[in-house]
N, C-alpha and C. Protein backbone atom coordinates (compact mmCIF):
# COMPACT_ATOMS: atom_id res chain seq x y z
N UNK A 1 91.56 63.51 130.64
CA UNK A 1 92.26 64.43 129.78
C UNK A 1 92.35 65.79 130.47
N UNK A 2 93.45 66.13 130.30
CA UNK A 2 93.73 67.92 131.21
C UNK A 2 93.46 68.44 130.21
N UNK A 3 93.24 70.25 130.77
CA UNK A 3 93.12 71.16 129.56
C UNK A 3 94.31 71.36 128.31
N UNK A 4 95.27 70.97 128.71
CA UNK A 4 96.40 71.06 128.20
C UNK A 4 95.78 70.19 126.70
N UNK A 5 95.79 69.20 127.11
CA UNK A 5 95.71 67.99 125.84
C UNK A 5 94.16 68.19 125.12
N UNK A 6 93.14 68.96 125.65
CA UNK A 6 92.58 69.22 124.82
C UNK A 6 92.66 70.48 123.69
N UNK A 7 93.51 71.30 124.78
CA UNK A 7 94.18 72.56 123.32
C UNK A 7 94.63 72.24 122.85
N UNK A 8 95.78 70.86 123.22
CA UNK A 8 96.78 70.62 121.75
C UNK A 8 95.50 69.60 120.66
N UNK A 9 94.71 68.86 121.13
CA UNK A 9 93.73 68.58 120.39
C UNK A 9 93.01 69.67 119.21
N UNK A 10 93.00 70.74 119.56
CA UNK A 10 92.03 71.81 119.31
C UNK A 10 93.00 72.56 117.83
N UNK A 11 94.37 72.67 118.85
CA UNK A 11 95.55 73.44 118.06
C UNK A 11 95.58 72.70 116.82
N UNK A 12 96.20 71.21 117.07
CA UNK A 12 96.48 70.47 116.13
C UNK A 12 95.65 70.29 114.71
N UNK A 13 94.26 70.86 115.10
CA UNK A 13 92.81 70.63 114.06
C UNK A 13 93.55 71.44 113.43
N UNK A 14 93.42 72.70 113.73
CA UNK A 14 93.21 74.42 113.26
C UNK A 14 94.82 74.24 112.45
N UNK A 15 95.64 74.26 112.84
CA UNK A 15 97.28 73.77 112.52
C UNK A 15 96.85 72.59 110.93
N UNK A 16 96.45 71.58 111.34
CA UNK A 16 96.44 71.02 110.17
C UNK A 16 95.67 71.62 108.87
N UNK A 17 94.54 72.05 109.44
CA UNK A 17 93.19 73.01 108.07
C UNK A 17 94.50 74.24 107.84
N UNK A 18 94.97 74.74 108.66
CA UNK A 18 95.98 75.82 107.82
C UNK A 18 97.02 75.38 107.12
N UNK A 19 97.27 74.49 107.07
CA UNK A 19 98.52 73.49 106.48
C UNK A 19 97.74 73.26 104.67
N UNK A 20 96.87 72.58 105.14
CA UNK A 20 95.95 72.51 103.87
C UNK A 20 95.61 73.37 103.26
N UNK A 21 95.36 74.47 103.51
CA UNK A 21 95.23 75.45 102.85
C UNK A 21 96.49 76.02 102.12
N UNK A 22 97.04 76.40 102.96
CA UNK A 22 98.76 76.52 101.72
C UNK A 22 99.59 75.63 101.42
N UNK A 23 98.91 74.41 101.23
CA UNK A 23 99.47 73.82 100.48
C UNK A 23 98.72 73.78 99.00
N UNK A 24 97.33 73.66 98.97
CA UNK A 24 96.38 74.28 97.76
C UNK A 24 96.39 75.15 97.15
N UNK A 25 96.92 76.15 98.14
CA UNK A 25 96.77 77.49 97.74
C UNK A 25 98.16 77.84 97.09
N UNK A 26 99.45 77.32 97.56
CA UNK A 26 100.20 76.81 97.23
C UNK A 26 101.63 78.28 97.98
N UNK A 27 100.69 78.84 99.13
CA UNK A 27 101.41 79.86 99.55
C UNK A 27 101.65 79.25 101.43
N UNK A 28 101.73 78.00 101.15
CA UNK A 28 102.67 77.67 102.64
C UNK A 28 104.13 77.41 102.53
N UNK A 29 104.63 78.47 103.48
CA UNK A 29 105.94 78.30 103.64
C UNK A 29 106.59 77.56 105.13
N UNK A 30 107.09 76.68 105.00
CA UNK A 30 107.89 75.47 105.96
C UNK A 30 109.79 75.92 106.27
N UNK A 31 109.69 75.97 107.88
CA UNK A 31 111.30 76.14 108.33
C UNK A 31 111.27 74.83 109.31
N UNK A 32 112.13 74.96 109.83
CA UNK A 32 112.63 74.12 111.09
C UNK A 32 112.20 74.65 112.02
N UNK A 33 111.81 75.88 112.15
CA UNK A 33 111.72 76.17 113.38
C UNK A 33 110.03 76.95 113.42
N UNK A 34 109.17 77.08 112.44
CA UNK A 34 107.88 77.55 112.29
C UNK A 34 106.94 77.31 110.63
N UNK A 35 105.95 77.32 110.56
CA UNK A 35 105.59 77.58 109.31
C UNK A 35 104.39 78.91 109.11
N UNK A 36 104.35 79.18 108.21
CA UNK A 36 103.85 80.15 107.71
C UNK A 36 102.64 80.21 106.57
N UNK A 37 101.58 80.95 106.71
CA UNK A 37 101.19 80.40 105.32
C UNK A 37 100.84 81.99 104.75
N UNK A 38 101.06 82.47 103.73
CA UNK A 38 101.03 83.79 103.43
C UNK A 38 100.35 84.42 101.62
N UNK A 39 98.83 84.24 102.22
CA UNK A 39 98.26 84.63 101.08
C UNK A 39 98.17 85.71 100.57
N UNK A 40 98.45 86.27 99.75
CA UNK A 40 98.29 87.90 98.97
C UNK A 40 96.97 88.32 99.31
N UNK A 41 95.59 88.07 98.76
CA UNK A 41 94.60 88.63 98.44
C UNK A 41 93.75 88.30 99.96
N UNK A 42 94.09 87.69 100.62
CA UNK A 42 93.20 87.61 101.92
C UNK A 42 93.82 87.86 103.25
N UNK A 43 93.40 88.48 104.22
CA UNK A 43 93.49 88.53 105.52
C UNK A 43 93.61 87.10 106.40
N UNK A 44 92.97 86.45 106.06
CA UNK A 44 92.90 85.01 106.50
C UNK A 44 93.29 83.92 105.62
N UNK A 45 93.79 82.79 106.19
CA UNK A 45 94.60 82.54 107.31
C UNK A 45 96.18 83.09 107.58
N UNK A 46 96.52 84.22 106.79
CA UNK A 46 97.66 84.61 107.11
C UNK A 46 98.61 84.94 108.65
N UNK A 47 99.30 84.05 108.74
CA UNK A 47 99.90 83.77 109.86
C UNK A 47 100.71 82.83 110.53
N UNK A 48 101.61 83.14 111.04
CA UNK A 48 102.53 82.32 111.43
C UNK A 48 102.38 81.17 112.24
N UNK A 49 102.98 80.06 111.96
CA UNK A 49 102.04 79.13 113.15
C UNK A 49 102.89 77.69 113.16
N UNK A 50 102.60 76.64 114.69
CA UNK A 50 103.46 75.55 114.51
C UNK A 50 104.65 75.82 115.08
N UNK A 51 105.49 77.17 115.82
CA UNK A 51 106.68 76.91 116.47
C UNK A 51 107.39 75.96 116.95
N UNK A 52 108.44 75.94 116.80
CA UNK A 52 109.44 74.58 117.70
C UNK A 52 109.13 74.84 119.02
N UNK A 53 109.61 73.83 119.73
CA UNK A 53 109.21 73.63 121.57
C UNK A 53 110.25 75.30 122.04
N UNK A 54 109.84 75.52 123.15
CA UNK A 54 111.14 76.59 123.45
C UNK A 54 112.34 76.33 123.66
N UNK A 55 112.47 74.85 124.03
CA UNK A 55 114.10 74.69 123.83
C UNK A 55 114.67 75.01 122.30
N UNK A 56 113.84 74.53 121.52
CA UNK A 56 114.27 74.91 120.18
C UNK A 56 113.98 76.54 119.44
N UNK A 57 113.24 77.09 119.79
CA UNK A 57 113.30 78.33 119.70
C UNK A 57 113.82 79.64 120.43
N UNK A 58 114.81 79.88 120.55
CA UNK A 58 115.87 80.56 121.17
C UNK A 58 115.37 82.14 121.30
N UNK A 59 115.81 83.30 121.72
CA UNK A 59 115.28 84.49 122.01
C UNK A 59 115.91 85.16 120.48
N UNK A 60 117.45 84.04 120.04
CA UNK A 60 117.81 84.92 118.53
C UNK A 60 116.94 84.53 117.74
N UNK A 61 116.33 83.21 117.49
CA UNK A 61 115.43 83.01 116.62
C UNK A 61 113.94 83.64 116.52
N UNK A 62 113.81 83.85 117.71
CA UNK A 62 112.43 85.19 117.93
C UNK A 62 113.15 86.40 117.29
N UNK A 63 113.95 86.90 117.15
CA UNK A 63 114.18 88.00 116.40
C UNK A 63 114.83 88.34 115.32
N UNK A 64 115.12 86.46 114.59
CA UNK A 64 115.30 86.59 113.55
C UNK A 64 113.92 86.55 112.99
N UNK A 65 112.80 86.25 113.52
CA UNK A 65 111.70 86.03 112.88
C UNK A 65 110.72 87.28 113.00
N UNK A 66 111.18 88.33 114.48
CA UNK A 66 110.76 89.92 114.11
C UNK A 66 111.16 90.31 112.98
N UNK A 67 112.42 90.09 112.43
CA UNK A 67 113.27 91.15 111.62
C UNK A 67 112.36 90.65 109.88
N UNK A 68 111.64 89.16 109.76
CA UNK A 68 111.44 88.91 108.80
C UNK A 68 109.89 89.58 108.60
N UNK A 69 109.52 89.99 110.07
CA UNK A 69 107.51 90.19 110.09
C UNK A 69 108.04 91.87 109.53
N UNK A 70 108.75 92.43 110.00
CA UNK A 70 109.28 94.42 109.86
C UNK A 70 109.61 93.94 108.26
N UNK A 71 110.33 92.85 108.14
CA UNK A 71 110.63 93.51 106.45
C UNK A 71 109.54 93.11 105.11
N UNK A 72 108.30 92.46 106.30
CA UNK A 72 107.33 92.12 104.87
C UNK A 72 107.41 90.80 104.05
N UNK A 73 108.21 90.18 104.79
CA UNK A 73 108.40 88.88 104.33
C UNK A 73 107.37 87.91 105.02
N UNK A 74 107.09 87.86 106.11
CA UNK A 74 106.65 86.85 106.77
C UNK A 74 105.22 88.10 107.92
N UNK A 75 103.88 87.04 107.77
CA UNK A 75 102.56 87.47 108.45
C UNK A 75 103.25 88.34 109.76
N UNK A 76 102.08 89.59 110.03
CA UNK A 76 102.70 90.27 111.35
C UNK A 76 102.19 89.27 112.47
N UNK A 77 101.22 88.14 111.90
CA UNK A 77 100.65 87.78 113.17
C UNK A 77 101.42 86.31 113.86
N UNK A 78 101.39 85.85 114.69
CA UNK A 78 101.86 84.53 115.67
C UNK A 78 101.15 83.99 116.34
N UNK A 79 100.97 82.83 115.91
CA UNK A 79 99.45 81.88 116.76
C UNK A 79 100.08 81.05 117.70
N UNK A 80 99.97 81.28 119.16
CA UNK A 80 100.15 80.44 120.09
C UNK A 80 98.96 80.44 120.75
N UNK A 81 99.16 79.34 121.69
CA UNK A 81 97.95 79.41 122.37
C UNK A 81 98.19 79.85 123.96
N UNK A 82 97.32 80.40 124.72
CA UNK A 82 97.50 80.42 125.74
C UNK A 82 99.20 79.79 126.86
N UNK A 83 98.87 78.65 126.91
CA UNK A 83 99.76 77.60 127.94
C UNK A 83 100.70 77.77 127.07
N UNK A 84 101.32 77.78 125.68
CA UNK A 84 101.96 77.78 124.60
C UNK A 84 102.64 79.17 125.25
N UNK A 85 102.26 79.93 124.79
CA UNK A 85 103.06 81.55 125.02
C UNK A 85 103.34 81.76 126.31
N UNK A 86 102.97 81.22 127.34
CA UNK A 86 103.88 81.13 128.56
C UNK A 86 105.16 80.36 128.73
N UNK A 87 105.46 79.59 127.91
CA UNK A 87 106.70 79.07 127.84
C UNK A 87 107.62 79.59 127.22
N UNK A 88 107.55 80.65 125.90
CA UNK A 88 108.13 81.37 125.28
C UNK A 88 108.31 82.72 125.95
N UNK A 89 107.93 82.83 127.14
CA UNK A 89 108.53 84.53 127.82
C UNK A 89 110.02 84.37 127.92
N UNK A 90 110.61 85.14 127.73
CA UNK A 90 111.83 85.16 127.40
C UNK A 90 112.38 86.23 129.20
């Protein structure tokens, strides 16, 4: 196993427990292209998370998704991982 496949091992945990959580909590929000989970009263786990591959996430869709973190709609934060956010440099 490369390091690669054990972060997506690692990702995939943390990704699913946040999934679960807003779905209980009942503040996860689901696109095509990311999900979100966005609780009022806590700091945690608020945050964006789960991006499409970079072919599917385009440099407009990165800034349709700035324009939603500036207007308060959607967590300021973005969980990639390492090897992850090197593919998204634009």
């Amino acid at each position: 196993m490369n390091i690669l496949l054990y972060e997506q091992v690692i990702i995939d945990n943390l990704y699913e427990f946040w999934r679960f959580v807003g779905i209980k909590s009942g503040t996860l929000l689901t696109t095509f292209n990311y999900q979100a989970i966005i609780l009022q009263d806590s700091d945690w786990p608020k945050r964006i998370f789960g991006l499409n591959s970079p072919e599917l996430m385009s440099e407009v869709e990165f800034k349709r998704l700035s324009e939603r973190i500036r207007a308060g709609d959607l967590p300021g934060l973005i969980t990639l991982s390492e090897s992850v956010s090197e593919k998204y440099r634009f």
